[in-house]
Protein backbone atom coordinates (compact mmCIF):
# COMPACT_ATOMS: atom_id res chain seq x y z
CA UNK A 1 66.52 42.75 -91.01
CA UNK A 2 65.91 39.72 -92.82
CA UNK A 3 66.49 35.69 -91.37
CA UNK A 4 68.39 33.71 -92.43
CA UNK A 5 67.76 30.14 -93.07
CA UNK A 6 69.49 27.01 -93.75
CA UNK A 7 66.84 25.22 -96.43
CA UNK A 8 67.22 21.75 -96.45
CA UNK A 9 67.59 20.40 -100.24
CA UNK A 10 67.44 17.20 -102.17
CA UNK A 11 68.24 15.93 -105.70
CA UNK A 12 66.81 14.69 -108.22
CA UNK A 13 67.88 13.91 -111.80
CA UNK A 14 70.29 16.83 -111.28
CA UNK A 15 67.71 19.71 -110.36
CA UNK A 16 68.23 20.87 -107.03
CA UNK A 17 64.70 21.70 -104.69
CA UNK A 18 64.16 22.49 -101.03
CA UNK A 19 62.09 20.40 -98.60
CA UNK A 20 59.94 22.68 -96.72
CA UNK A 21 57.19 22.65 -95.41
CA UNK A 22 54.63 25.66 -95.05
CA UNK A 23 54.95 27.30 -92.18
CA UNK A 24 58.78 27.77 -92.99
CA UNK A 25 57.91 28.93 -96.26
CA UNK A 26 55.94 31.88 -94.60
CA UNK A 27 58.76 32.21 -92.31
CA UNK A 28 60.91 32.53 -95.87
CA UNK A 29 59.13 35.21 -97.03
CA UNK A 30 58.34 36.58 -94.54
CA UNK A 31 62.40 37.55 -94.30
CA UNK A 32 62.07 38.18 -97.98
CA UNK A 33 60.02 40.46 -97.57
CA UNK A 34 62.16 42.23 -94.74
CA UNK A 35 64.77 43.69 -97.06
CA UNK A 36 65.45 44.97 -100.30
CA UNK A 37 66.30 42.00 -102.25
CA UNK A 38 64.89 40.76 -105.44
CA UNK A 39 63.91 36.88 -105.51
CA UNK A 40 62.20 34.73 -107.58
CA UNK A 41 60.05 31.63 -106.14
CA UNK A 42 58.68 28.89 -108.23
CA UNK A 43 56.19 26.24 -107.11
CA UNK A 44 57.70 22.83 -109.09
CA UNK A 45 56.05 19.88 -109.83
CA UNK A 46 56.92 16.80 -112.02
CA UNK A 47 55.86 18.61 -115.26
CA UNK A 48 58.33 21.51 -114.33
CA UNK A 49 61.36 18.87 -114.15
CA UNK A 50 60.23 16.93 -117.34
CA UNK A 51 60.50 20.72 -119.13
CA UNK A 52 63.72 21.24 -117.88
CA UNK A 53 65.24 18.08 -119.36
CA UNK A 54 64.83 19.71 -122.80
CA UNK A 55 64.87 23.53 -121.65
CA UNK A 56 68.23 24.71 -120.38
CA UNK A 57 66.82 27.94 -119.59
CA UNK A 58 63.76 26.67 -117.55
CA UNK A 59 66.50 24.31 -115.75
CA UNK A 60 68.93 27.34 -114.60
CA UNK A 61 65.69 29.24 -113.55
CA UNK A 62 64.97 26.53 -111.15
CA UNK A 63 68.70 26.18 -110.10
CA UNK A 64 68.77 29.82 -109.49
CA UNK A 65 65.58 30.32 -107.40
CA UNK A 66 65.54 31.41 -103.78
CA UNK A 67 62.89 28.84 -103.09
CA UNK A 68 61.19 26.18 -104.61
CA UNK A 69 58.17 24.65 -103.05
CA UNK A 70 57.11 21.27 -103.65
CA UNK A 71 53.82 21.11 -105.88
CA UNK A 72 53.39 17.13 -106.23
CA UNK A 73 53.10 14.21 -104.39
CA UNK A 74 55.69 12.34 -106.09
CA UNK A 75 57.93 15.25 -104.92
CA UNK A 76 57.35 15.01 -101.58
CA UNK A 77 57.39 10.60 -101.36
CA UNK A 78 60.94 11.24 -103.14
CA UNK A 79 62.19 13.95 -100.72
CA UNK A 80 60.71 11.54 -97.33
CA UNK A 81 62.59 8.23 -99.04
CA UNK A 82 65.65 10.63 -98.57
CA UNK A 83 64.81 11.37 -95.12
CA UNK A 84 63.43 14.77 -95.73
CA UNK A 85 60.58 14.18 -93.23
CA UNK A 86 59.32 18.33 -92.47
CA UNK A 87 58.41 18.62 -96.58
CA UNK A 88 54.98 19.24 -97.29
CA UNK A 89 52.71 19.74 -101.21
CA UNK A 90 52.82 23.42 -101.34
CA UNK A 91 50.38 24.56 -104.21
CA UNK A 92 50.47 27.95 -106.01
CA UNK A 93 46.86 28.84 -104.40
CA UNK A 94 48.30 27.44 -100.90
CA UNK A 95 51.19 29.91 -101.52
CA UNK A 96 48.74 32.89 -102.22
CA UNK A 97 46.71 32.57 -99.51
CA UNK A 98 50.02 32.31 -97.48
CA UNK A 99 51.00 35.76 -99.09
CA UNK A 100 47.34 37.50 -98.44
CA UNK A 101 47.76 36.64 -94.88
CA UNK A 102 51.07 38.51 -94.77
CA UNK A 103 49.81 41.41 -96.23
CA UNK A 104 47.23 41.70 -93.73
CA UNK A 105 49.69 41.39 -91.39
CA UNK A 106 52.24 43.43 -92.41
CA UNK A 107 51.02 45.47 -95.30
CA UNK A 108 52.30 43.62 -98.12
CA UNK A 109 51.39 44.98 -101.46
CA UNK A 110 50.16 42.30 -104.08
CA UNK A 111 49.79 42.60 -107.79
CA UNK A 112 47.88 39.77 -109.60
CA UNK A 113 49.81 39.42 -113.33
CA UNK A 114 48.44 36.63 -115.40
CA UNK A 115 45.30 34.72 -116.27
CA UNK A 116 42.06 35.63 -118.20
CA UNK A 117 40.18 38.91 -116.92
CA UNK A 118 37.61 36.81 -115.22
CA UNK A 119 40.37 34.70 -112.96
CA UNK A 120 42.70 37.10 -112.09
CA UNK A 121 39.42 39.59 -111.11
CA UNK A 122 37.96 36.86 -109.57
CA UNK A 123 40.97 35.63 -107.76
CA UNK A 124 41.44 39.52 -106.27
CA UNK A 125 37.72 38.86 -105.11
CA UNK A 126 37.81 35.96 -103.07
CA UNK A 127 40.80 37.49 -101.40
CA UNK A 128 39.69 40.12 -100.38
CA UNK A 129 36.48 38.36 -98.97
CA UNK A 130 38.65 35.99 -97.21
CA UNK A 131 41.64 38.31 -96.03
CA UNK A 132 39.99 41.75 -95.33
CA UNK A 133 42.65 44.19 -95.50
CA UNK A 134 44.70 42.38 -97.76
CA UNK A 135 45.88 44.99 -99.98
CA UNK A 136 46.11 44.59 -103.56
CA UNK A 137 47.62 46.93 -105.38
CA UNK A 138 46.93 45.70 -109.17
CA UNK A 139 45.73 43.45 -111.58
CA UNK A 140 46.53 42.84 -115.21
CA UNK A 141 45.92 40.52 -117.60
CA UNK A 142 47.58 40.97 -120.52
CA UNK A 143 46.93 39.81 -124.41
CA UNK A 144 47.81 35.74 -124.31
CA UNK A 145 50.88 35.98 -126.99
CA UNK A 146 54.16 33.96 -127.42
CA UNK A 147 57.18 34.15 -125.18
CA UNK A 148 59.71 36.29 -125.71
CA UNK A 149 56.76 39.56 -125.61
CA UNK A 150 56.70 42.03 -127.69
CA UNK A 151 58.15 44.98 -126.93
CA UNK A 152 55.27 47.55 -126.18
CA UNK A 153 53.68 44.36 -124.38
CA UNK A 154 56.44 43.83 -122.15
CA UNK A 155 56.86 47.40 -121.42
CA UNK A 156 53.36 47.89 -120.98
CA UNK A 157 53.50 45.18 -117.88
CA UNK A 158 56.41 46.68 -116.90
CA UNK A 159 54.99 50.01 -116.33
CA UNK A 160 51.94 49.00 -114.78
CA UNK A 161 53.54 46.94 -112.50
CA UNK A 162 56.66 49.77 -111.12
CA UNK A 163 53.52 52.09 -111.18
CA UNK A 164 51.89 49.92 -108.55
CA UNK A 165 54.90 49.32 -106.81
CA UNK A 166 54.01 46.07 -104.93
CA UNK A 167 55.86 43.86 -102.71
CA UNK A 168 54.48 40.37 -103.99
CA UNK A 169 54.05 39.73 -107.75
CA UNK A 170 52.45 36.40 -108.91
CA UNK A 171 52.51 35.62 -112.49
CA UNK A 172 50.06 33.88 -113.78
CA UNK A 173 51.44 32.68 -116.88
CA UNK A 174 52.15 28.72 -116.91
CA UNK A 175 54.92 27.00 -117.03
CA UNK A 176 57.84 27.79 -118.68
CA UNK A 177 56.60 31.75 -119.81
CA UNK A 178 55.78 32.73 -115.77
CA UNK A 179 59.04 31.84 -114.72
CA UNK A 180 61.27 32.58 -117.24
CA UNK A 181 59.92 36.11 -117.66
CA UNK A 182 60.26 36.45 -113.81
CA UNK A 183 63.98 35.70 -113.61
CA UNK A 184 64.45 37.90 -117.01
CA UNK A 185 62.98 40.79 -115.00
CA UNK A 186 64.46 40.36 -111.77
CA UNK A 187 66.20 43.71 -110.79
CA UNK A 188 63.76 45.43 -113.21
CA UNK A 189 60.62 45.85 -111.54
CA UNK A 190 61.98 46.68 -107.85
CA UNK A 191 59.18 43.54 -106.77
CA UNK A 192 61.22 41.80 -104.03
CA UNK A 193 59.35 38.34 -104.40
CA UNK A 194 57.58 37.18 -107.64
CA UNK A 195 56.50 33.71 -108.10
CA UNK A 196 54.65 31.82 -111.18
CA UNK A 197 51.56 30.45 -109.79
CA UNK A 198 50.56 29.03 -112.83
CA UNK A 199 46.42 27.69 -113.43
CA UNK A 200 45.96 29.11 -109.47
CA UNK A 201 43.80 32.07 -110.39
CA UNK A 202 41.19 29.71 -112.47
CA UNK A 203 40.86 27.49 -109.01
CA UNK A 204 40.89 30.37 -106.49
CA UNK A 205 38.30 32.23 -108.92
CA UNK A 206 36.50 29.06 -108.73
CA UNK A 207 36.38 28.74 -112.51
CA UNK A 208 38.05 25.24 -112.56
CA UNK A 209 37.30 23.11 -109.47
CA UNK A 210 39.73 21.18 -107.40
CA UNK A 211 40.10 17.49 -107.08
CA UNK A 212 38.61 16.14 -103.53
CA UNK A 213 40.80 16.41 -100.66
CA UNK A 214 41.11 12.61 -100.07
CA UNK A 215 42.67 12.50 -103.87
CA UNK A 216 44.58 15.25 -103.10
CA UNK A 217 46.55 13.74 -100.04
CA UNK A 218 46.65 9.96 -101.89
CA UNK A 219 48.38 12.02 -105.09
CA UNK A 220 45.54 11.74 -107.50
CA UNK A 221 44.98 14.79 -108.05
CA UNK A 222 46.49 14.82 -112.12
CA UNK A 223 43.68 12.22 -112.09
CA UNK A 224 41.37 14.22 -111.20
CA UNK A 225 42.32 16.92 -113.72
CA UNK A 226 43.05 14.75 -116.71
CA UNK A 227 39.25 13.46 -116.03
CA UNK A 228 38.26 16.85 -116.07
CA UNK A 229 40.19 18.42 -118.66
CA UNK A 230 41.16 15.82 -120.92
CA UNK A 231 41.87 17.10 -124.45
CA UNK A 232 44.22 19.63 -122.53
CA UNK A 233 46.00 17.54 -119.93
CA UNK A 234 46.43 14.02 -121.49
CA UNK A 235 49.71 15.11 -123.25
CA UNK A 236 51.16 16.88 -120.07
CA UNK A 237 50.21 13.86 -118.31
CA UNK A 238 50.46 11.08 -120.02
CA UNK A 239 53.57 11.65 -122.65
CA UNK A 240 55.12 13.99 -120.53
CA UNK A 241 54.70 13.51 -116.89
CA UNK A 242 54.76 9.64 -116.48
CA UNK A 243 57.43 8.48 -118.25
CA UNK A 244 59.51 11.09 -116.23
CA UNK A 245 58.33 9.76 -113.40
CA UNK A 246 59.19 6.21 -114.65
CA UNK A 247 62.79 7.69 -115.35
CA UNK A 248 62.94 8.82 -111.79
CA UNK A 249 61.82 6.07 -110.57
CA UNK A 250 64.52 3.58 -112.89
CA UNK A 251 67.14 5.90 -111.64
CA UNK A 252 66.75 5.24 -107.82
CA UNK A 253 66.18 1.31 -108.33
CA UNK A 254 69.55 1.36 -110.55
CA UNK A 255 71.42 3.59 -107.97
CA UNK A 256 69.70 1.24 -104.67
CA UNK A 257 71.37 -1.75 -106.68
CA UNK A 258 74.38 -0.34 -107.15
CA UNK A 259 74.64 0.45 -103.51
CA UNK A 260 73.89 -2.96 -102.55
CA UNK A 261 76.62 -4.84 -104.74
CA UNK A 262 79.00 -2.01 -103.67
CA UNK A 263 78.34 -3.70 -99.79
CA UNK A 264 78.22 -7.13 -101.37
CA UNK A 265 82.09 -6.50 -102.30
CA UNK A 266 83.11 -4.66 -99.44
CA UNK A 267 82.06 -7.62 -97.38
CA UNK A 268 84.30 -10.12 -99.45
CA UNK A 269 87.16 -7.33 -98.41
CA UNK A 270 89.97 -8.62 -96.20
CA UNK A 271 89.02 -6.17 -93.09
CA UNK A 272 92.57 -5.36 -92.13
CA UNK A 273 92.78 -3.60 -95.73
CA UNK A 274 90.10 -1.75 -94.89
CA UNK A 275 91.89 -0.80 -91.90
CA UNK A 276 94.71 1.19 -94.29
């Protein structure tokens, strides 16, 4: 029987996320994975909330999500300033590795969906070097075309995947296709957790490195990448990504002030009308 768990959840610019931190998210699924349910996780960072400013349908698939994990700093220092303390950065390759551990444990079936041939092969490598007796149960990548898929595309994946019958699907994809495909799906595929782990195939697969660990922790990681990758990234980053930020950032300092002349006034209050 599955456990049930109170997830604690902040705010922000009208997109609800949790605040965990990783051991409860193995905990999560964990009890996902105890029953019959089908749920869709998503791993959200700032560029997933400035795409759902503009995408209605990328903002109701993050509403309707079983669990969100935290995949930026600026994420996290926003859920702590709200006294969210037990958060932690939860990355799509932190959340695989989570998942290959479970399947050793309790024979969890994975199916890699997503990437080029080369990371999601790779990816299904280093796994299984690092988690013997992880079982995975299939791997597909499948022609890079526009979202919605066609037809015999999308029923192509869908065979290969109820064929396989896993427990765990991560999707590969990027952000919005992975996870809007996902929540079209769910109650399709009989997959009781899938997840869109975006670019996490290229880094487990060691094809693209990751930043240091010290940039990492400090939030620099987006540095790191846009140095790396910039004719790619400086559009996410820069056009998108930062003046979102900004936004957020404008909207607390507007709603702090607003709290503070709201106790300015009630101070100038005659205290026995507070009283009524």
């Amino acid at each position: 029987m599955s456990e049930h768990f109170a997830l604690p959840r902040f705010e922000i610019l009208d997109t609800c996320l949790h605040a965990v931190d990783l051991a409860l998210a193995k905990r999560v699924l964990q009890s996902f994975l105890a029953d019959d349910a089908e749920r869709q996780l998503m791993t959200v960072n700032v560029d997933f909330l400035a795409l759902a400013k503009t995408n209605p349908s990328f903002r109701s698939a993050i509403a309707s999500s079983d669990l969100t994990l935290l995949d930026g700093r600026p994420l996290i220092w926003m859920a702590r300033y709200l006294g969210l303390r037990h958060c932690e950065r939860i990355t799509g390759p932190d959340f695989i590795e989570a998942a290959a551990a479970l399947s050793v444990q309790f024979g969890a079936r994975i199916f890699l969906l997503g990437g080029s041939p080369a990371a999601a092969y790779g990816t299904r490598r280093y796994l299984e070097r690092k988690f013997p007796g992880v079982q995975i149960c299939g791997v597909l990548s499948p022609p890079p075309v526009a979202y919605p898929f066609p037809s015999e595309v999308d029923n192509a994946i869908c065979q290969r995947i109820c064929e396989a019958n896993p427990d765990i699907l991560l999707v590969a994809f990027g952000a919005p296709k992975q996870d809007l495909w996902i929540k079209e799906h769910l109650g399709r595929l009989g997959v009781k957790v899938s997840v869109g782990v975006g670019g996490s195939f290229n880094f487990l697969s060691k094809l693209t490195p990751r930043a240091p660990r010290l940039l990492q922790r400090l939030g620099l990681e987006w540095a790191f990448r846009l140095c790396s990758e910039p004719t790619r990234l400086w559009k996410r980053y820069l056009v998108h990504d930062l003046p979102f930020v900004i936004s957020v950032i404008a909207t607390e300092l507007t709603s702090m002030l607003h709290s503070s002349e709201e106790t300015r006034s009630l101070r100038n209050v005659d205290p026995e009308l507070l009283q009524l």
